[in-house]
Protein backbone atom coordinates (compact mmCIF):
# COMPACT_ATOMS: atom_id res chain seq x y z
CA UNK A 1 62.97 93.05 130.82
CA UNK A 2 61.53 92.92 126.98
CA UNK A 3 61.53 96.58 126.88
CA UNK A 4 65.76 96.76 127.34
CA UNK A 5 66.46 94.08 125.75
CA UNK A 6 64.71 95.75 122.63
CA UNK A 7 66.23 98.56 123.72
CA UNK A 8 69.72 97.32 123.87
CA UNK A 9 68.95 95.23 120.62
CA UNK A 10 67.87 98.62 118.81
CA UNK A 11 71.18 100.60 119.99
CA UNK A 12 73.20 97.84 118.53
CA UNK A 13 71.79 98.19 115.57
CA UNK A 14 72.44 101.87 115.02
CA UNK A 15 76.28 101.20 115.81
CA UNK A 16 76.47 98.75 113.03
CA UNK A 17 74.44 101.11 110.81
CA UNK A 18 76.49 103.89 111.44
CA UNK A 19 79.57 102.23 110.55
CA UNK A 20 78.68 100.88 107.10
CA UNK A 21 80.04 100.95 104.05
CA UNK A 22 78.71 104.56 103.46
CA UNK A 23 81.41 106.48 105.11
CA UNK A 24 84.23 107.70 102.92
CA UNK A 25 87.53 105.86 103.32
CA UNK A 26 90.93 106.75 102.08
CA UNK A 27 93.47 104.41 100.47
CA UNK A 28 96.08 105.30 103.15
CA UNK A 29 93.80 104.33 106.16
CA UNK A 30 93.50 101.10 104.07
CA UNK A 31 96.84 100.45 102.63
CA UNK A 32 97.70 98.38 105.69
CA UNK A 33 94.85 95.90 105.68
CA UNK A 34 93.69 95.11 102.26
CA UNK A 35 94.98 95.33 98.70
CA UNK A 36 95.08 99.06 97.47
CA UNK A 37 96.42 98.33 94.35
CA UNK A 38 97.63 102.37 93.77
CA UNK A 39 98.10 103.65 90.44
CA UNK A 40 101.69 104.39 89.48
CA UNK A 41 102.74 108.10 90.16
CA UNK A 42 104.94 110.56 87.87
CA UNK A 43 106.87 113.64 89.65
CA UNK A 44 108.51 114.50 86.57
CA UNK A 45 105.67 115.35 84.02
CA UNK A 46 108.04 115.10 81.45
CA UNK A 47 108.53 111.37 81.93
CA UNK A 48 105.46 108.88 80.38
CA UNK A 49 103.20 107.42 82.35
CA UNK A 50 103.03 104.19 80.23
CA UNK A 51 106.83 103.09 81.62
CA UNK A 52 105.69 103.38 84.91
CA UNK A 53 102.73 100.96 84.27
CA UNK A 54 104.83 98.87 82.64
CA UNK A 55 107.02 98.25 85.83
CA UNK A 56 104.08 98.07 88.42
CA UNK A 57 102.60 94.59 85.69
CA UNK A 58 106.45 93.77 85.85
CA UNK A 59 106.63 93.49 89.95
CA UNK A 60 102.96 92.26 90.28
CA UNK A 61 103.47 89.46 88.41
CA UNK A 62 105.43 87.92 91.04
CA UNK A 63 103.46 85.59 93.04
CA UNK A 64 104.93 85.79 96.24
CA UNK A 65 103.44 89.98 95.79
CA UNK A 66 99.99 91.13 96.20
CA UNK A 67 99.49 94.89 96.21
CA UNK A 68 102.56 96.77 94.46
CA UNK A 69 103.14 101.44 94.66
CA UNK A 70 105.24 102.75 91.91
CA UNK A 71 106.07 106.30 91.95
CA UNK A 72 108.68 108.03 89.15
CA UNK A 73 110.73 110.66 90.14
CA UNK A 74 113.05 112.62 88.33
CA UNK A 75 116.36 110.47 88.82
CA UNK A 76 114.83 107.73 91.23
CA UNK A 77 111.69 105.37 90.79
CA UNK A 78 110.14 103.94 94.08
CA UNK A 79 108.95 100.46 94.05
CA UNK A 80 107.29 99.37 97.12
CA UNK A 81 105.57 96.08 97.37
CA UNK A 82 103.74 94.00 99.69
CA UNK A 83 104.03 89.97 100.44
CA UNK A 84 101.86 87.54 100.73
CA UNK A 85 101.97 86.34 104.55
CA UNK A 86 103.02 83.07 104.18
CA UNK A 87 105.83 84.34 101.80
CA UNK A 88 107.38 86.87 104.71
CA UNK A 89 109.77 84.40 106.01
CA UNK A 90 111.61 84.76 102.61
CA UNK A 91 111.45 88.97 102.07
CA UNK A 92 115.01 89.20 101.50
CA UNK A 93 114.93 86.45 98.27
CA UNK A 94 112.01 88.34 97.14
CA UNK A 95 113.33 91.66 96.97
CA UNK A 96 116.38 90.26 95.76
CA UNK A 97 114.77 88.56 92.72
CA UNK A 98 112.73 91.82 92.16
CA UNK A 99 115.60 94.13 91.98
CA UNK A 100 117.49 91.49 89.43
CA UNK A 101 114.08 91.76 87.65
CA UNK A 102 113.82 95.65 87.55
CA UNK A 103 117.90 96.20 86.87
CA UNK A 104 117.42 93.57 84.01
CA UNK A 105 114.89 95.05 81.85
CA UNK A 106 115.32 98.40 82.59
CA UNK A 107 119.36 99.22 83.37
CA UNK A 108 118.88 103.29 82.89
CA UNK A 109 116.73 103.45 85.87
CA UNK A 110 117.52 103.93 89.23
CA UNK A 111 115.42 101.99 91.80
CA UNK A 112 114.66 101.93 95.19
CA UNK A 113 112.95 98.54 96.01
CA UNK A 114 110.88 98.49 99.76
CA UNK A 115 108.32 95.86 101.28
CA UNK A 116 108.13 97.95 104.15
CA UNK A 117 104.82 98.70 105.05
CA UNK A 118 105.42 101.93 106.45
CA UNK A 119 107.32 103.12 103.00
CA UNK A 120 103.98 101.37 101.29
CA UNK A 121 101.80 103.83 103.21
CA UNK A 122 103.52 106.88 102.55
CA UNK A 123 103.70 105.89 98.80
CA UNK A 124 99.97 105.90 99.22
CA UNK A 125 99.72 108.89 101.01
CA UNK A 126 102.04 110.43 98.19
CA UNK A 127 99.75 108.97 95.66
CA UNK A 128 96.23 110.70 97.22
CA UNK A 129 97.83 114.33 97.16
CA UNK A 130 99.56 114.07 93.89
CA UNK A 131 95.93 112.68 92.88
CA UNK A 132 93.84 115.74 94.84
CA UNK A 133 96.24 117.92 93.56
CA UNK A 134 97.60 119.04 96.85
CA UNK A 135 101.13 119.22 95.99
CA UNK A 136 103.23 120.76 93.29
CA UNK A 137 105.80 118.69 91.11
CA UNK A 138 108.46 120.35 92.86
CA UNK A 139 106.82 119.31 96.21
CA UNK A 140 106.25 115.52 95.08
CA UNK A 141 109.64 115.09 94.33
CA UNK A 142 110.70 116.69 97.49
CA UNK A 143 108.09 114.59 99.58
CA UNK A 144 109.80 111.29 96.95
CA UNK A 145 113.29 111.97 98.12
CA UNK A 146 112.36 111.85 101.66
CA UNK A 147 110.04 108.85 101.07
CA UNK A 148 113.77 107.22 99.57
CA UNK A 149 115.90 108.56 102.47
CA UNK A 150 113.18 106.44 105.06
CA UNK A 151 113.79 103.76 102.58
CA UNK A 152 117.94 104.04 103.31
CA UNK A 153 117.67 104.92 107.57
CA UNK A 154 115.91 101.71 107.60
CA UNK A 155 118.31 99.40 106.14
């Protein structure tokens, strides 16, 4: 009886152990169930970098948000968002008040607000290849445009 219940006690222990916090992750596997917080994304390389900061501070510092995806296109920005659970119940105010926010201070843009968590993720997703260099410009801004078109089928 000792000897399985050591046994049984040592198995255990090489589950946990072989789950740890060794194993690589990716944002996107992630994105759904803790803060990500992805750096903003250019398509256009011709377009600055700084702006796009400058909008993801803008949207974060909304309380009711707590992990916020920008990514600059050529013609369209993407903002997607995430709320705060207890703050769900009033999405539609939020967005609202974000997209009088983001039309506001910058009227020359053209946004497409989401706190869809399916848009979030392939924002993400978006984010890792543009990062490992996977896809072209050309392909980003493809992959962007369908990202928006989810963005429109949904509403």
């Amino acid at each position: 009886m000792v000897y399985i219940n050591r046994l049984l006690l040592f198995v255990c222990f090489l589950l946990l152990t072989a789950c740890g916090p060794n194993q690589p992750e990716k944002e996107s596997q992630l994105a759904l169930i803790k803060t990500t917080n992805p750096n903003p994304v250019v398509t256009d390389q011709n377009k600055s970098p700084n702006h796009v900061e400058e909008i993801k501070k803008d949207v974060s510092s909304f309380p009711e948000i707590y992990d916020v995806a920008v990514v600059k296109g050529k013609k369209n920005t993407l903002v997607v968002y995430k709320v705060k659970h207890l703050q769900r119940y009033r999405m539609e105010g939020i967005e609202k008040n974000v997209n009088k926010m983001l039309e506001k201070k910058y009227p020359k843009e053209n946004f497409t607000v989401s706190s869809d968590y399916k848009i979030f993720l392939e924002a993400v997703r978006l984010n890792e290849r543009m990062k490992k260099k996977k896809l072209s410009t050309k392909q980003a801004e493809k992959q962007l445009q369908k990202i928006i078109e989810m963005t429109k089928d949904m509403t």
